[in-house]
C-alpha atoms as a PDB file:
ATOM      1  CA  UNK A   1      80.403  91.230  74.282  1.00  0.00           C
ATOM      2  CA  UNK A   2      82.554  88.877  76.300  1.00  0.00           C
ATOM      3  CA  UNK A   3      81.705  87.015  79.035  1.00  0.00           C
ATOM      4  CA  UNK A   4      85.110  86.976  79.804  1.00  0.00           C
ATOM      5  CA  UNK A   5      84.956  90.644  81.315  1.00  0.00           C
ATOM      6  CA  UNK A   6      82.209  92.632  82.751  1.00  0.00           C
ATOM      7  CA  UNK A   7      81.580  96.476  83.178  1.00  0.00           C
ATOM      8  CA  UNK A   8      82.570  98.193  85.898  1.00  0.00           C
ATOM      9  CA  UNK A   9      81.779 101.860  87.292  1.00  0.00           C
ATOM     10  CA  UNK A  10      84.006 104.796  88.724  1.00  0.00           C
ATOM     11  CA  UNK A  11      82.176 106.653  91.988  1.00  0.00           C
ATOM     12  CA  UNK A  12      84.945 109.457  91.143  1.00  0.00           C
ATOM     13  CA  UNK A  13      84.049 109.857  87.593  1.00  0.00           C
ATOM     14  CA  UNK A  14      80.254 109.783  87.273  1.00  0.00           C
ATOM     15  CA  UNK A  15      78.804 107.758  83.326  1.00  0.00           C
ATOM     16  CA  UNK A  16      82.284 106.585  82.983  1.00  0.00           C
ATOM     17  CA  UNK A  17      82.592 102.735  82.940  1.00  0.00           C
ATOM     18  CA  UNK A  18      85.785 100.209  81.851  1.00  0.00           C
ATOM     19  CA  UNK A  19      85.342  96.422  81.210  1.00  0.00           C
ATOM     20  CA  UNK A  20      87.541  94.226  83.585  1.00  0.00           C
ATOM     21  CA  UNK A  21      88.317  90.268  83.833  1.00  0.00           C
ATOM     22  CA  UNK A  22      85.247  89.345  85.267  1.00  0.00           C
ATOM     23  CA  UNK A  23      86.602  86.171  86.842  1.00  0.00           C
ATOM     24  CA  UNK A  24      89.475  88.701  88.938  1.00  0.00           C
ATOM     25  CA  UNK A  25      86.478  90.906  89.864  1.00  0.00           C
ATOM     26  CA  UNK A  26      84.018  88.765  91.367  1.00  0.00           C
ATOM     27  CA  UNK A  27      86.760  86.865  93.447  1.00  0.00           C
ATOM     28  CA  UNK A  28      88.194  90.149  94.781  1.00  0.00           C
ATOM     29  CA  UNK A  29      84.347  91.106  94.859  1.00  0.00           C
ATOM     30  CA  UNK A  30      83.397  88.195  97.198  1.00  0.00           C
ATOM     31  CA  UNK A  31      86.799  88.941  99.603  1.00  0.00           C
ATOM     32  CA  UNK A  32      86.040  92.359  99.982  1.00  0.00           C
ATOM     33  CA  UNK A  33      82.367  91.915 101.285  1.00  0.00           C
ATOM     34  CA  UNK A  34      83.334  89.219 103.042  1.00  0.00           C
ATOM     35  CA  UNK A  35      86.019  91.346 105.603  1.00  0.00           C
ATOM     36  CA  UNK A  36      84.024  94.541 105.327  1.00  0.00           C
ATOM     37  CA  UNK A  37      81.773  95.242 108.397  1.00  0.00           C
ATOM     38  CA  UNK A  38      78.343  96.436 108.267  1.00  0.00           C
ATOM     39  CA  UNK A  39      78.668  99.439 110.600  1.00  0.00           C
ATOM     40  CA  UNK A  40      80.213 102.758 110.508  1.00  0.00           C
ATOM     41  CA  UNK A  41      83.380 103.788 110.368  1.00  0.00           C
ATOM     42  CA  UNK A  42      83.855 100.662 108.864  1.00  0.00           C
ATOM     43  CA  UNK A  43      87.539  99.326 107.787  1.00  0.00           C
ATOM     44  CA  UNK A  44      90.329 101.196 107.097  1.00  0.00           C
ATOM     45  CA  UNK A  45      91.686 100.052 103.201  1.00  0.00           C
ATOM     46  CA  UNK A  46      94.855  98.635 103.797  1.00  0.00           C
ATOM     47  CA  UNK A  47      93.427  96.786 106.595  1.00  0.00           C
ATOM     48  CA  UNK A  48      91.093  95.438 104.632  1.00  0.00           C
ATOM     49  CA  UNK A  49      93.331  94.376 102.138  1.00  0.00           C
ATOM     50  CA  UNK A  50      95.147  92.280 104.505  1.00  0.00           C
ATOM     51  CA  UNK A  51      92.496  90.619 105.602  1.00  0.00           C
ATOM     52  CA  UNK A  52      90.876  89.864 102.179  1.00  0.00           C
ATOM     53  CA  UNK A  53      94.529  88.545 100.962  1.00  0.00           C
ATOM     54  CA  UNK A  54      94.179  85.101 102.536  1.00  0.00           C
ATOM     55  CA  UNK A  55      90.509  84.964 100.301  1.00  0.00           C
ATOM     56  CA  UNK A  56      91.887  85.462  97.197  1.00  0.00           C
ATOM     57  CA  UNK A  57      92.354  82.324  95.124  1.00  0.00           C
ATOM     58  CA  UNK A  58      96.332  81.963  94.143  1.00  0.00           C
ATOM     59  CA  UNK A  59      95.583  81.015  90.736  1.00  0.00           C
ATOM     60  CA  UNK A  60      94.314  84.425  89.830  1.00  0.00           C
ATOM     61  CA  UNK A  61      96.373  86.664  92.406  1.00  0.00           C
ATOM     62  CA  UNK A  62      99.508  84.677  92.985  1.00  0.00           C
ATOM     63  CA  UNK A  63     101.345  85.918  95.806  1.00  0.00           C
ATOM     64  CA  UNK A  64      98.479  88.598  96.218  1.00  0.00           C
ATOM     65  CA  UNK A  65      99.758  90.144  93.155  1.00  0.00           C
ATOM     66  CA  UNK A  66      98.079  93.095  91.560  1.00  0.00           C
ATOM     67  CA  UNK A  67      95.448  92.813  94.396  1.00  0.00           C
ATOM     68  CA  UNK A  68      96.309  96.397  95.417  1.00  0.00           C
ATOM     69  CA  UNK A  69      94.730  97.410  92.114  1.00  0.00           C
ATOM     70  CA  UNK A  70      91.566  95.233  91.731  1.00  0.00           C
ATOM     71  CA  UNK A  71      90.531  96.092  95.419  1.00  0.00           C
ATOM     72  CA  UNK A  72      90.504  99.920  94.293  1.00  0.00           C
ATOM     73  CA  UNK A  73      89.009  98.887  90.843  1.00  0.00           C
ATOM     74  CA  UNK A  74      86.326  97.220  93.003  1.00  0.00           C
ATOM     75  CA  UNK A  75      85.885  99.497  96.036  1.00  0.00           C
ATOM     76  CA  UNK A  76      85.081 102.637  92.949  1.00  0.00           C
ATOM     77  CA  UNK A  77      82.236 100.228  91.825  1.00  0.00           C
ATOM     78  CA  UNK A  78      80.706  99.134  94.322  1.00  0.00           C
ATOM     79  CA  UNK A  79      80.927 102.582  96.103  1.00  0.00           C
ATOM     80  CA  UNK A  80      79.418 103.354  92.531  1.00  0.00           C
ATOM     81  CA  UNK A  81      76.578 100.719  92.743  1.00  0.00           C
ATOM     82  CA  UNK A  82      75.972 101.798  96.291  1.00  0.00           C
ATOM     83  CA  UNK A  83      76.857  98.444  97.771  1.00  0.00           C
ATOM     84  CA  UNK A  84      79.388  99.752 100.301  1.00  0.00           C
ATOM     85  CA  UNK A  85      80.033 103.204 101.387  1.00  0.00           C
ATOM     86  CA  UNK A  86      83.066 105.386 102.953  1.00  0.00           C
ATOM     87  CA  UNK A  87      82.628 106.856 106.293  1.00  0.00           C
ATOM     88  CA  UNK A  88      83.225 111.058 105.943  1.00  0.00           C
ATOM     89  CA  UNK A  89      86.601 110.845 107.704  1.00  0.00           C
ATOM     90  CA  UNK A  90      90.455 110.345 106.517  1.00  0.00           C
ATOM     91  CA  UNK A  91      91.718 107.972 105.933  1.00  0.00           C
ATOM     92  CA  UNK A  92      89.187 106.212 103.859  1.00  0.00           C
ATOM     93  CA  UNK A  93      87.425 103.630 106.231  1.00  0.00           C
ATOM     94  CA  UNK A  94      84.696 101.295 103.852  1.00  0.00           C
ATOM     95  CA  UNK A  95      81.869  99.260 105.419  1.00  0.00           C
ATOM     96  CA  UNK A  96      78.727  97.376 104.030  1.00  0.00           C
ATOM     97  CA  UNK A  97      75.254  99.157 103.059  1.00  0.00           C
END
């Protein structure tokens, strides 16, 4: 096993697990807990997105590319792991266990 990548959960699709860039994840990871607020409803996803663009490190998103897809890839797991949590409303709205 690489340490290159690291395993990574669904919330929508319960056992299943894919291995990502684990470099990619952690830094999108550490943005996304860092804008996400501790209480309910919490942040809606596009605004979080902008707000975690400015924390992502340009060698790895350049431009904030593909950043739309590793903050969903990330937001699954860590609803997954139970580390953040979506209020019961739409649009989706995330915020901090």
């Amino acid at each position: 096993m690489s340490d290159d990548n690291i395993e990574i959960e669904n919330v929508n699709k319960p056992g299943y697990t894919e291995r990502v860039n684990r470099e990619k994840y952690m830094a999108m990871r550490d943005a996304l807990l860092a804008v996400l607020p501790a209480e309910m409803p919490g942040m809606k996803v596009p605004d979080a997105k902008q707000a975690l663009l400015p924390l992502l490190p340009d060698t790895l998103f350049p431009e904030g590319k593909t950043a739309g897809w590793w903050l969903k890839a990330v937001q699954l797991d860590l609803e997954a792991k139970k580390i953040i949590v979506r209020a019961p409303s739409k649009p989706v709205q995330l915020s901090k266990v």
